[in-house]
C-alpha atoms as a PDB file:
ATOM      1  CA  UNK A   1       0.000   0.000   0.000  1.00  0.00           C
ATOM      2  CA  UNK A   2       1.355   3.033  -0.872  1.00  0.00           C
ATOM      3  CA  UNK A   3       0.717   6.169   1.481  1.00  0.00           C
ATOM      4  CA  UNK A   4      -0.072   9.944   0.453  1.00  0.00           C
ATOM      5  CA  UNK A   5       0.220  13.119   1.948  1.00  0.00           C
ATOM      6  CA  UNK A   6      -3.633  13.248   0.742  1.00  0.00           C
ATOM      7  CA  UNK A   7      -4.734  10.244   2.546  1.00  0.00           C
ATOM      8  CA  UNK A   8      -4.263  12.375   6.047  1.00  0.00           C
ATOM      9  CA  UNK A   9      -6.337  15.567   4.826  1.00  0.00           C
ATOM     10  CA  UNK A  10      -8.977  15.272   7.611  1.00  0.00           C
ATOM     11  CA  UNK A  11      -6.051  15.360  10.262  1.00  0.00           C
ATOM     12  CA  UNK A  12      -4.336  17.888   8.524  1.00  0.00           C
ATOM     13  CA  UNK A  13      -6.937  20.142   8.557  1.00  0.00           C
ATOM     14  CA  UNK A  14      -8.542  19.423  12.176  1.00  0.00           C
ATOM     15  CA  UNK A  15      -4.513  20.204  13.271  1.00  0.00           C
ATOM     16  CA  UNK A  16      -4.586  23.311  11.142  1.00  0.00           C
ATOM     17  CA  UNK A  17      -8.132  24.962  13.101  1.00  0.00           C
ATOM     18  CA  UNK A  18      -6.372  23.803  15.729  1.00  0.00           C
ATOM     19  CA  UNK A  19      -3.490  25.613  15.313  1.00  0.00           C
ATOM     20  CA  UNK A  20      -5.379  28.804  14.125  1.00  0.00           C
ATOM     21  CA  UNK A  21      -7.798  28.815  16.938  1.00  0.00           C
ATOM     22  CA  UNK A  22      -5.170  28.596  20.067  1.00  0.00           C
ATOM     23  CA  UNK A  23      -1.679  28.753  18.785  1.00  0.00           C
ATOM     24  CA  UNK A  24       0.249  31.778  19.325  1.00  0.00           C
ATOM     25  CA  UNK A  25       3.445  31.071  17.412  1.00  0.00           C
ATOM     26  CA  UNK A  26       5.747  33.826  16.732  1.00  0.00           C
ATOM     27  CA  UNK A  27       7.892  32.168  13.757  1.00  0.00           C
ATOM     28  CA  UNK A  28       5.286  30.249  11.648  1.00  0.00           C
ATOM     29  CA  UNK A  29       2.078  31.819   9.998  1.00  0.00           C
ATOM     30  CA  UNK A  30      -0.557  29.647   9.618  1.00  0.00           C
ATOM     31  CA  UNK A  31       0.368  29.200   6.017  1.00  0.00           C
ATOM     32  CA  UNK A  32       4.035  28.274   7.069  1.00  0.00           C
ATOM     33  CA  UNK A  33       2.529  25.792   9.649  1.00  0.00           C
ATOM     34  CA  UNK A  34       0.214  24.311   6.813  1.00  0.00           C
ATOM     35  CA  UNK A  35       3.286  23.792   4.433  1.00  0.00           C
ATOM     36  CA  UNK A  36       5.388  22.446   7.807  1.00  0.00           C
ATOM     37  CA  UNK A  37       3.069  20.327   8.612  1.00  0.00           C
ATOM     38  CA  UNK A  38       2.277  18.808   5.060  1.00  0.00           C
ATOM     39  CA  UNK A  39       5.834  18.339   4.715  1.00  0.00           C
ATOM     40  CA  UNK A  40       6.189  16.446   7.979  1.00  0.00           C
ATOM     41  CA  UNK A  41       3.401  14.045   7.112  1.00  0.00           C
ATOM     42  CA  UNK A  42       5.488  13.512   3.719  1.00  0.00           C
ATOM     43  CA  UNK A  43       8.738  12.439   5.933  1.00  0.00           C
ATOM     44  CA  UNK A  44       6.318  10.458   8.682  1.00  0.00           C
ATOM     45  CA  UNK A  45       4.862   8.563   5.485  1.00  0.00           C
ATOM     46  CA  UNK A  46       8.907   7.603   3.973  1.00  0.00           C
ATOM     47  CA  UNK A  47      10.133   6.464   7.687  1.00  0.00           C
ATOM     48  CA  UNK A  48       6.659   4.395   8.189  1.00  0.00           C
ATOM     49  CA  UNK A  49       7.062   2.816   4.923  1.00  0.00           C
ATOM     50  CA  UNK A  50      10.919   2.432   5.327  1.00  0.00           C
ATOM     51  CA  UNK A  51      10.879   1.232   8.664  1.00  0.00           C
ATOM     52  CA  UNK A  52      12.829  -1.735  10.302  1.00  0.00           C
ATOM     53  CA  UNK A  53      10.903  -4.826  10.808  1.00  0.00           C
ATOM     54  CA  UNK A  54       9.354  -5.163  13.569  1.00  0.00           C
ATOM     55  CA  UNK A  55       8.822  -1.179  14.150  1.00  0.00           C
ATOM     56  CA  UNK A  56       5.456   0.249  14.164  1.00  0.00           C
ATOM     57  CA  UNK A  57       5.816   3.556  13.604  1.00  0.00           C
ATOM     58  CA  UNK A  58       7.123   6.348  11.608  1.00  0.00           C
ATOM     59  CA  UNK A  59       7.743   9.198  12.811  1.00  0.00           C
ATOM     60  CA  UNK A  60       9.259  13.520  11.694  1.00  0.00           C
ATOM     61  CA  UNK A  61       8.981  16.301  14.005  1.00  0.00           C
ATOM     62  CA  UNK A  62      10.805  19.805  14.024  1.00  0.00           C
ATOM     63  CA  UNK A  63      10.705  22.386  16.557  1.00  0.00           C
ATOM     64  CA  UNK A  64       6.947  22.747  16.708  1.00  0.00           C
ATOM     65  CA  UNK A  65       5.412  19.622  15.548  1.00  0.00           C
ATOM     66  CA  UNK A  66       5.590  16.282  16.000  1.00  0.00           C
ATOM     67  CA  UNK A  67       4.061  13.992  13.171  1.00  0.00           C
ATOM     68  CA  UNK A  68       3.255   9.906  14.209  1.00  0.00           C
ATOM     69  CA  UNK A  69       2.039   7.207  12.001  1.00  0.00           C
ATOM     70  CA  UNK A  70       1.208   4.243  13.705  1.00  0.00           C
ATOM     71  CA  UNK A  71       0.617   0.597  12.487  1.00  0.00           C
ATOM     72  CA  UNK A  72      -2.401  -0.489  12.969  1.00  0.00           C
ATOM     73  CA  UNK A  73      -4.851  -4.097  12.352  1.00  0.00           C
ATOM     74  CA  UNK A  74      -6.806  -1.934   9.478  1.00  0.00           C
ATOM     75  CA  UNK A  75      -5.572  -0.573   6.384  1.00  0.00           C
ATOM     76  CA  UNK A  76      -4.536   3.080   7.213  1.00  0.00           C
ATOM     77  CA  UNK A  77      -2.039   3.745   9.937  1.00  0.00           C
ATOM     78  CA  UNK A  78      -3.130   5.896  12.372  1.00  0.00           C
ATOM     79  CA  UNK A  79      -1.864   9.561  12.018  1.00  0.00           C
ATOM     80  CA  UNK A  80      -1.117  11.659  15.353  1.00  0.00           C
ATOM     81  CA  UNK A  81      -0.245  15.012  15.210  1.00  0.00           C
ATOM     82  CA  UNK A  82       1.345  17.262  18.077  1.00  0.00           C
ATOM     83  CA  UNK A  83       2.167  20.592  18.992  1.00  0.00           C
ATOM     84  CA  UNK A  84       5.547  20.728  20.748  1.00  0.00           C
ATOM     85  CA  UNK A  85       5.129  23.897  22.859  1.00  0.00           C
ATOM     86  CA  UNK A  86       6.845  26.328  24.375  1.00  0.00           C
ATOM     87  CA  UNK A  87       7.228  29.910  25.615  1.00  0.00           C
ATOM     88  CA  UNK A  88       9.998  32.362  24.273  1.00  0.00           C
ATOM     89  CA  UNK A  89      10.097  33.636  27.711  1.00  0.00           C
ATOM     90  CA  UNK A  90      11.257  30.683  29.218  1.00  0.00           C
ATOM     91  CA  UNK A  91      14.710  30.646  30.464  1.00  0.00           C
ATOM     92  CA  UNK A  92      17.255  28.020  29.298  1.00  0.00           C
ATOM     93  CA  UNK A  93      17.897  25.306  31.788  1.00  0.00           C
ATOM     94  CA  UNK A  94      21.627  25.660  33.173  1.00  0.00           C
ATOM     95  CA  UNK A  95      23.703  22.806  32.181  1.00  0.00           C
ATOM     96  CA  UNK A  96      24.532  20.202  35.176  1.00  0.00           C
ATOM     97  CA  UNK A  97      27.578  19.685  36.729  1.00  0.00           C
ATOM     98  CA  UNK A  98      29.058  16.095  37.072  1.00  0.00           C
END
């Protein structure tokens, strides 16, 4: 079976009113976040079907998202997507001594 950035248009778009509705995100415009996002489930589609045997799931993520197709007993994988947030305001952890 061979997967398509199409074939996850109803999760695309129900992350994309999503993100519209109650996002603030000072570096991507929702049209930026569309393409992201689309380009994520592209790269979560190539490591799902290129996976090792015995995985179930592929997976891409960048700074903001996080895209997961999972194996499943059906056809279609199931397609999670996630917002990765965080504030510009918070301060950087301080690296541990050892």
């Amino acid at each position: 079976m061979s997967l398509h950035v199409e074939d996850f248009q109803r999760e695309i778009a129900v992350a994309a009113r999503q993100y519209d509705k109650y996002i603030v995100c000072i570096e991507k415009t929702p049209d930026q976040f569309l393409a992201a996002l689309q380009s994520l489930v592209a790269k979560a589609i190539d490591a799902f079907e290129h996976r090792a045997e015995g995985l179930r799931h592929g997976i891409a993520l960048d700074k903001h998202l996080t895209v997961i197709l999972s194996e499943t007993e059906g056809v279609r994988p199931l397609c999670g997507i996630y917002f990765n947030l965080h504030s510009p305001y918070r301060k950087p952890v301080a690296a541990r001594s050892r």
